[in-house]
C-alpha atoms as a PDB file:
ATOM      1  CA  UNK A   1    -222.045  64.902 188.789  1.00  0.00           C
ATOM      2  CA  UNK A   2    -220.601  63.952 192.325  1.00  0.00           C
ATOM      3  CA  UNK A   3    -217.306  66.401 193.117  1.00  0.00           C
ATOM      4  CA  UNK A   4    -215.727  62.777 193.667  1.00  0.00           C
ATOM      5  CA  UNK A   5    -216.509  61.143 190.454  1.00  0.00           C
ATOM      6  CA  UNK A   6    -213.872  62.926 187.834  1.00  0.00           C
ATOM      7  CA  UNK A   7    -211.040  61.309 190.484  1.00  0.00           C
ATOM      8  CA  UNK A   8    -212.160  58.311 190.283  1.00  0.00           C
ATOM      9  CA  UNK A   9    -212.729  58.540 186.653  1.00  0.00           C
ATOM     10  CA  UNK A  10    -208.864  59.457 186.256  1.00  0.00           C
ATOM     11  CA  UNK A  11    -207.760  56.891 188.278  1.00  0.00           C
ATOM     12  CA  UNK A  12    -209.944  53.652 186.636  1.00  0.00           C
ATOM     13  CA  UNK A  13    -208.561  55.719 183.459  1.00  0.00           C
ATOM     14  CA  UNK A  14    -205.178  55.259 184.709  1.00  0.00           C
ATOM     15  CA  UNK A  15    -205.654  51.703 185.245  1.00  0.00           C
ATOM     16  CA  UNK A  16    -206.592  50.660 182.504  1.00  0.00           C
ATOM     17  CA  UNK A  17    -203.922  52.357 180.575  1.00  0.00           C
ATOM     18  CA  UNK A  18    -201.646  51.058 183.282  1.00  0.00           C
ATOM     19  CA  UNK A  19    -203.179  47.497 182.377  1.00  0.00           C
ATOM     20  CA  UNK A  20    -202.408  47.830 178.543  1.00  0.00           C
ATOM     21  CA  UNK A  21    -199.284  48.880 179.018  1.00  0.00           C
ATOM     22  CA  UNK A  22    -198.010  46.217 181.111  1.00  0.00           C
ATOM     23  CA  UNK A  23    -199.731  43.407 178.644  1.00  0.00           C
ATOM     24  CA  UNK A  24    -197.985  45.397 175.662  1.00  0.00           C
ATOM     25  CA  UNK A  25    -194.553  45.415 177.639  1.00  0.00           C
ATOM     26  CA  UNK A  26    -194.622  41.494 178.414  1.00  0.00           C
ATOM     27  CA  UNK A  27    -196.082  40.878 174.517  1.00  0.00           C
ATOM     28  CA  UNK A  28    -192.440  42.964 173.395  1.00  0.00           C
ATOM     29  CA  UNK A  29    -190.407  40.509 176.360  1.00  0.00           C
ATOM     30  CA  UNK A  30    -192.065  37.596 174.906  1.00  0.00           C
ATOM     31  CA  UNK A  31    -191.093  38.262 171.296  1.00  0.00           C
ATOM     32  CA  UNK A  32    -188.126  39.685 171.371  1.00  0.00           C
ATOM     33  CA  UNK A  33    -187.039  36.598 173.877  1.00  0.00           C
ATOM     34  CA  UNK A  34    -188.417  34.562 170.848  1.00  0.00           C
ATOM     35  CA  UNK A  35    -185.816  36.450 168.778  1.00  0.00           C
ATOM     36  CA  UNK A  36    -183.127  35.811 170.979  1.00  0.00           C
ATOM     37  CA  UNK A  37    -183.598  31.803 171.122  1.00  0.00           C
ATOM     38  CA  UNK A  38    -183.781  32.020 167.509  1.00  0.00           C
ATOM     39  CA  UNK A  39    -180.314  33.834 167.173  1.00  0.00           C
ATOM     40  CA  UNK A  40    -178.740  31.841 169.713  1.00  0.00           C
ATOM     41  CA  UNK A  41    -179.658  28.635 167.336  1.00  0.00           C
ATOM     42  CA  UNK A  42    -178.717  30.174 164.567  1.00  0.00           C
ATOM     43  CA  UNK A  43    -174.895  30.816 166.661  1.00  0.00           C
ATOM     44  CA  UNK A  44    -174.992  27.064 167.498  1.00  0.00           C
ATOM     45  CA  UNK A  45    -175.507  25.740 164.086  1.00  0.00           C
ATOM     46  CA  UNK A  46    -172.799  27.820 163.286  1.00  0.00           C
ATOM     47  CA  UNK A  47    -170.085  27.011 165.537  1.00  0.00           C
ATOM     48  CA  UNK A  48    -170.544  23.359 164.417  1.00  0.00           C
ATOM     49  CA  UNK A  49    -169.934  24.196 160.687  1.00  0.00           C
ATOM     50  CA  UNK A  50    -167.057  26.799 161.923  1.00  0.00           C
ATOM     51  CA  UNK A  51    -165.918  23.417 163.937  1.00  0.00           C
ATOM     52  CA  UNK A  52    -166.081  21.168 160.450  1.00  0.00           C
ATOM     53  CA  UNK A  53    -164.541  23.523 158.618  1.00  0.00           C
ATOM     54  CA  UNK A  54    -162.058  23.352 160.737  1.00  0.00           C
ATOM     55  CA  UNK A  55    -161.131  20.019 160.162  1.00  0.00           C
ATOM     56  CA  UNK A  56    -161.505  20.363 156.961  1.00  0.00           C
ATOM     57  CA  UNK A  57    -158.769  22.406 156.657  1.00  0.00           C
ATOM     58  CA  UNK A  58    -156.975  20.823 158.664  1.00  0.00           C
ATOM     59  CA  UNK A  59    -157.118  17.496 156.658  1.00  0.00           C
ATOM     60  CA  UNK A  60    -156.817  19.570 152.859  1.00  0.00           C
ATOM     61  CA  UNK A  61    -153.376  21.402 154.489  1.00  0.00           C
ATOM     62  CA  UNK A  62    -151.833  18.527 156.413  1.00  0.00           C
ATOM     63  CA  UNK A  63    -147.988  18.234 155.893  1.00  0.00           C
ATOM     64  CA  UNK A  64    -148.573  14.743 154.162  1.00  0.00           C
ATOM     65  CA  UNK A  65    -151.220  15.663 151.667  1.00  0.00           C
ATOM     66  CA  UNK A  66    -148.967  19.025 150.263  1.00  0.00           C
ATOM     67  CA  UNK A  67    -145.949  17.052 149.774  1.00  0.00           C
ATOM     68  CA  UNK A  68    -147.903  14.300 148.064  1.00  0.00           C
ATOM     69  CA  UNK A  69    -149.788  16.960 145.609  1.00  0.00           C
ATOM     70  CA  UNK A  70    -146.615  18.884 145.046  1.00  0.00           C
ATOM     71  CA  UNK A  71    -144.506  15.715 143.589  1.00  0.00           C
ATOM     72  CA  UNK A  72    -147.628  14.848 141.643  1.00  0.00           C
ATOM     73  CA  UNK A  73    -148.716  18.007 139.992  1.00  0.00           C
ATOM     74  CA  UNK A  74    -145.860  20.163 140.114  1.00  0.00           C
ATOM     75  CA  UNK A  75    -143.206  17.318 139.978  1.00  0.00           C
ATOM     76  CA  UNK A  76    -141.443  18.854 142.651  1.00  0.00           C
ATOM     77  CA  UNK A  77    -138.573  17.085 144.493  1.00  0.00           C
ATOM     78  CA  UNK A  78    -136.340  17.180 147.511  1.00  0.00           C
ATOM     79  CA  UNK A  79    -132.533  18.742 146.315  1.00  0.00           C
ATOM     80  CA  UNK A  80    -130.014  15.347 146.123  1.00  0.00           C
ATOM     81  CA  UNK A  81    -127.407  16.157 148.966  1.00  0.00           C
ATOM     82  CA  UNK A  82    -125.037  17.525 145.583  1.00  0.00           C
ATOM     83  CA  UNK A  83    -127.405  20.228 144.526  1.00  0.00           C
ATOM     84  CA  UNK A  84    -127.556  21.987 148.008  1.00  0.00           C
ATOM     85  CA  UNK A  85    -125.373  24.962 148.440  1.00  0.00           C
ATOM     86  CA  UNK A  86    -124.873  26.933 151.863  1.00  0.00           C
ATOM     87  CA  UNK A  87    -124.456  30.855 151.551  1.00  0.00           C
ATOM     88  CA  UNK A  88    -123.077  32.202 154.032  1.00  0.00           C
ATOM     89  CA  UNK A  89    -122.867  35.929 154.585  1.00  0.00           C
ATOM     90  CA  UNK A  90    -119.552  37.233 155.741  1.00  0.00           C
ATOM     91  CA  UNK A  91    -119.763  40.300 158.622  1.00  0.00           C
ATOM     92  CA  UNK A  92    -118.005  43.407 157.222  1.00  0.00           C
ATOM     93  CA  UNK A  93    -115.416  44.402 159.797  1.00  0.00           C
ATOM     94  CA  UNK A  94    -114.817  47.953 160.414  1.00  0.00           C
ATOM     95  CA  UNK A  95    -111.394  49.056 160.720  1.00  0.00           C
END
């Protein structure tokens, strides 16, 4: 054997590990890029059903809609001008 050849030997070694390991780091880029896309879509989707949902509440809690459930299930009223009394809280002076 040539005093020359174990270098060389080490460094087509070296290569070729070199060579796998590059391939194996842009297979892991390439899937976990894959993974990102698909959690990004997944973040889209659900910022439009946050989006619905919030008009959804929006229309279930409007102003209109309470008053007209409250007088029909609860048979609530607004007081007649008679039944409402103001309290008012005196300040205690100190002497």
């Amino acid at each position: 054997m040539r005093a020359g050849t174990l270098p060389m030997m080490l460094l087509a070694a070296a290569s070729v590990a070199t060579a796998f390991g590059v391939v194996y780091s842009k297979h892991m880029s390439r899937k976990t890029f894959i993974e990102l896309q698909g959690f990004q879509a997944e973040r889209d989707r659900m910022n439009l059903e946050w989006g619905r949902l919030l008009l959804e509440e929006g229309a279930w809690s409007s102003h209109g809609r309470v008053e007209r459930l409250v007088r029909e299930r609860l048979g609530m009223r607004l007081p007649r001008a008679e039944d409402v009394v103001i309290v008012r809280k005196r300040l205690a002076v100190s002497p």
